[in-house]
Protein backbone atom coordinates (compact mmCIF):
# COMPACT_ATOMS: atom_id res chain seq x y z
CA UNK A 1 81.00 -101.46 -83.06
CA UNK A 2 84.94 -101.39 -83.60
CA UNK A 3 85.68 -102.29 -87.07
CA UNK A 4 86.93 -105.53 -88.16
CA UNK A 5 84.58 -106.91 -85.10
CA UNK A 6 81.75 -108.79 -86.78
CA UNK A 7 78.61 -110.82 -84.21
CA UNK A 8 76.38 -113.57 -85.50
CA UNK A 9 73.29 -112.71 -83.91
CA UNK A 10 69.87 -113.73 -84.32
CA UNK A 11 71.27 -117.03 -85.41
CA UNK A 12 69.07 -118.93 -83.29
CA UNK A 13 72.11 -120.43 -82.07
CA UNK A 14 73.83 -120.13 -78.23
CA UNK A 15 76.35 -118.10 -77.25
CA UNK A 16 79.27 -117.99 -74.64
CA UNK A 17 79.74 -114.96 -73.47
CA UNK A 18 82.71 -113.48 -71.77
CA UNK A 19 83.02 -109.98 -70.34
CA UNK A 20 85.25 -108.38 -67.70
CA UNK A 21 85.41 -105.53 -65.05
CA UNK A 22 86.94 -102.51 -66.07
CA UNK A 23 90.89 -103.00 -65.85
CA UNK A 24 89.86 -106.30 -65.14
CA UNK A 25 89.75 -105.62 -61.18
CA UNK A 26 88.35 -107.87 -58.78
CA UNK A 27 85.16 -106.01 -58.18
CA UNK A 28 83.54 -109.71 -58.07
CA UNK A 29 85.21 -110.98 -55.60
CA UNK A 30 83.09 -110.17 -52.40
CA UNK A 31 80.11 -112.81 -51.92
CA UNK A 32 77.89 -109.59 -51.80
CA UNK A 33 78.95 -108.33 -55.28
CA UNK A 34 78.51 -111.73 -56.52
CA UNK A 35 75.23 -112.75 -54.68
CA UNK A 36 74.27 -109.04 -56.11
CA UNK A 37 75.39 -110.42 -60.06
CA UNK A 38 73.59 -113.06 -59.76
CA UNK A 39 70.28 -111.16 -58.94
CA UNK A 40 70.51 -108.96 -61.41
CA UNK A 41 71.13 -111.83 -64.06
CA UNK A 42 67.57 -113.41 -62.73
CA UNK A 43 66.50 -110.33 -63.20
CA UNK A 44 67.48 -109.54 -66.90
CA UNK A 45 66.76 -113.69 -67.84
CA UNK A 46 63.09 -113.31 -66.22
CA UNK A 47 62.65 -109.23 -68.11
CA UNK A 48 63.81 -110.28 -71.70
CA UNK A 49 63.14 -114.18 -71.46
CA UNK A 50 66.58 -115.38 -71.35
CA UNK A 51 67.52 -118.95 -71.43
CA UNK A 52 70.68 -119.12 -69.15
CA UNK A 53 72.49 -122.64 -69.78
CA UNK A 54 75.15 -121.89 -67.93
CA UNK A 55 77.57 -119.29 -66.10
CA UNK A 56 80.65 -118.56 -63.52
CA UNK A 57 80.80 -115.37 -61.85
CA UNK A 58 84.92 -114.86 -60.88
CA UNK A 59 86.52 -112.47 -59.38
CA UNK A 60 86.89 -110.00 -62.11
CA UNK A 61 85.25 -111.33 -65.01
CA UNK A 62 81.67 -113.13 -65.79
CA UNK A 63 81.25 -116.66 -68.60
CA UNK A 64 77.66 -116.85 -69.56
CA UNK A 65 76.19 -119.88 -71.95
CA UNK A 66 73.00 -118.54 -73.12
CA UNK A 67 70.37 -118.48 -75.90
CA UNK A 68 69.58 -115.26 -77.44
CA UNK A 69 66.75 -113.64 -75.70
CA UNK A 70 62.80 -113.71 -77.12
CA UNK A 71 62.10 -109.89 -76.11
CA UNK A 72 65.34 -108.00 -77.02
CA UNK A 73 68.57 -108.27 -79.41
CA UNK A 74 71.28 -109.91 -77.28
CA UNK A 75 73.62 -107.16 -77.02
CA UNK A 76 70.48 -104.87 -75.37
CA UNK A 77 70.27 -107.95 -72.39
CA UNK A 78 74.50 -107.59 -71.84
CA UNK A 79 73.72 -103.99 -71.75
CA UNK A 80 70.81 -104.33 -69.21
CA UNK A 81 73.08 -106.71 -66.97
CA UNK A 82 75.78 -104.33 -66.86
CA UNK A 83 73.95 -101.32 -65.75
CA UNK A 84 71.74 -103.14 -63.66
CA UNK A 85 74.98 -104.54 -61.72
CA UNK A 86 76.72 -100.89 -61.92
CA UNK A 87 74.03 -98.98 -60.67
CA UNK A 88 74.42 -100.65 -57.51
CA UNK A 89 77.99 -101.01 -56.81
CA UNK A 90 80.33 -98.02 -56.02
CA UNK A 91 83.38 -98.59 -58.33
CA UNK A 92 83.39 -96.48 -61.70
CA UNK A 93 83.69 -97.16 -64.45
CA UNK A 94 82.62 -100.45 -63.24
CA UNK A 95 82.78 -102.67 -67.16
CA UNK A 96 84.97 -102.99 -69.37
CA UNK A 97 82.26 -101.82 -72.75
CA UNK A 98 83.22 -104.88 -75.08
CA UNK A 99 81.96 -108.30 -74.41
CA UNK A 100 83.66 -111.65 -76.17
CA UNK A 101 80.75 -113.75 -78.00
CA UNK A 102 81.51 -117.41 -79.13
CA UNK A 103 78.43 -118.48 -81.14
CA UNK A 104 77.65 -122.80 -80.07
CA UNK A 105 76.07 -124.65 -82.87
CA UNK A 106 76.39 -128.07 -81.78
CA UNK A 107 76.05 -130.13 -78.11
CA UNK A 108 79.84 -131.12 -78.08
CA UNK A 109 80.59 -127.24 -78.16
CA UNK A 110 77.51 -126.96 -75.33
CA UNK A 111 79.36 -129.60 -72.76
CA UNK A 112 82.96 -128.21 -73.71
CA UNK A 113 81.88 -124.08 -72.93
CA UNK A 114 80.25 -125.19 -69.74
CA UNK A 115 83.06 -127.72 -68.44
CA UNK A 116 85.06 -124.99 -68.90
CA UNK A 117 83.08 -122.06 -66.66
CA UNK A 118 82.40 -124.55 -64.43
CA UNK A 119 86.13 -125.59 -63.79
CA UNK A 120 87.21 -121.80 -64.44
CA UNK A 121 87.12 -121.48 -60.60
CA UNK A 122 89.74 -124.56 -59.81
CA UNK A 123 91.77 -123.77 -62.79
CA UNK A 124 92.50 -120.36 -61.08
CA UNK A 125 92.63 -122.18 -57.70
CA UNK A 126 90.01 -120.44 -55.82
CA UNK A 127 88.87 -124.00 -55.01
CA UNK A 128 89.64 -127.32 -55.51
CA UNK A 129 86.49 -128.66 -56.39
CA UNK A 130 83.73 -126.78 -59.25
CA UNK A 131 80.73 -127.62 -56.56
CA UNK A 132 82.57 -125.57 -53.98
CA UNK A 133 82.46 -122.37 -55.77
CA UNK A 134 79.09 -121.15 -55.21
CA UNK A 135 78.70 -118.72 -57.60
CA UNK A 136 77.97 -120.89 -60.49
CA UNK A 137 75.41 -123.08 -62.48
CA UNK A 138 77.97 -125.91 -61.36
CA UNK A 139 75.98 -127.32 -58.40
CA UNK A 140 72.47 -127.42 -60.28
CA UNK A 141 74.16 -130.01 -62.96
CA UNK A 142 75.08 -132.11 -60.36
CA UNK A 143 71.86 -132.48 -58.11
CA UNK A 144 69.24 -130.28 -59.87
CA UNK A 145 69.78 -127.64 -56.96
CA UNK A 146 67.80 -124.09 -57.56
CA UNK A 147 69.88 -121.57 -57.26
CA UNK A 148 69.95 -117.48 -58.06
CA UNK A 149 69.82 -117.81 -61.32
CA UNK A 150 67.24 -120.52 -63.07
CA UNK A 151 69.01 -122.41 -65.55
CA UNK A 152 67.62 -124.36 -68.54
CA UNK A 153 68.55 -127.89 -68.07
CA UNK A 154 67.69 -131.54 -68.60
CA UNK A 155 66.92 -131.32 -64.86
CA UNK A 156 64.68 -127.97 -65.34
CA UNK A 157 62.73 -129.31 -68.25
CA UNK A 158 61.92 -132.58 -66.73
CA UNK A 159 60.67 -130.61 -63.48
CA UNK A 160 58.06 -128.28 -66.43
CA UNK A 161 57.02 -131.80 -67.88
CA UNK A 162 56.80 -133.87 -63.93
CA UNK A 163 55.18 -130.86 -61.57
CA UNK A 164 58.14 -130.47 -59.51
CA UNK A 165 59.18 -134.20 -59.01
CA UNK A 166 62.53 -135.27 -59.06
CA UNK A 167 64.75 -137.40 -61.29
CA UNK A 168 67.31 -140.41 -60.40
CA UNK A 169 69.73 -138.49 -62.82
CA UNK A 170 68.84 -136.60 -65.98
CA UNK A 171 71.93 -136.45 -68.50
CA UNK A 172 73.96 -133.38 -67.22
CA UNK A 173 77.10 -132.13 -67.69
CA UNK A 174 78.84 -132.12 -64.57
């Protein structure tokens, strides 16, 4: 780790993550290298049992809210995610090797980090709404929608505790 760089991990606490593609290109920007992002976060959350709150895959750079995972140190799931996305895609090198780490202690912090990837996409004006950017945990705050990626959320816990039913409107960040 470069000096002077110091991560609270194993804090117990969340974390919003930012990292980028190498040179920050738009290797993201295809729906089949984001549909193919997506999979291999599902894939890393399921492996390492990985609570994923939140994310926003753009063009050339990813914003994850997540816990840290029960099976490995966080920095070993980033690492897993990157080469499992890599591995499959053509451009080399394909990451940039650092990753930005916010550590969230309190709800407030929660709803601002994922107002924030979730309006990343109109901000940069690749839409004009969040719910029409497909590639993020947007559209499951609003209706509860499964996506790629299973996020934790008022609407997934109340599905574990009701067998599938679903609610009028859990509080959500939209």
């Amino acid at each position: 780790m470069p000096s002077g760089l110091h991560r609270f991990q194993q804090c117990g606490c969340l974390h919003f993550l930012t990292f980028s593609c190498w040179r920050r290109l738009p290797y993201l920007r295809t729906p089949k290298a984001a549909d193919l992002f997506e999979s291999a976060l599902e894939g890393v959350r399921r492996r390492y049992g990985w609570a994923v709150l939140g994310y926003v895959v753009m063009p050339e750079h990813i914003h994850l809210l997540v816990n840290e995972p029960k099976r490995c140190p966080l920095s070993r799931a980033i690492q897993a995610l990157k080469i499992s996305v890599s591995r499959r895609r053509v451009e080399k090198p394909f990451w940039l090797a650092r990753y930005y780490d916010f550590n969230v202690y309190t709800a407030e912090k929660t709803t601002e980090k994922l107002r924030y990837l979730h309006r990343n996409p109109v901000t940069r004006m690749l839409v004009n709404k969040p719910e029409e950017w497909p590639w993020s945990s947007y559209r499951h705050y609003q209706s509860g929608i499964e996506g790629a990626v299973q996020i934790e959320s008022s609407w997934s816990a109340w599905r574990r505790d009701h067998a599938g039913q679903l609610p009028a409107n859990p509080a959500g960040v939209t």
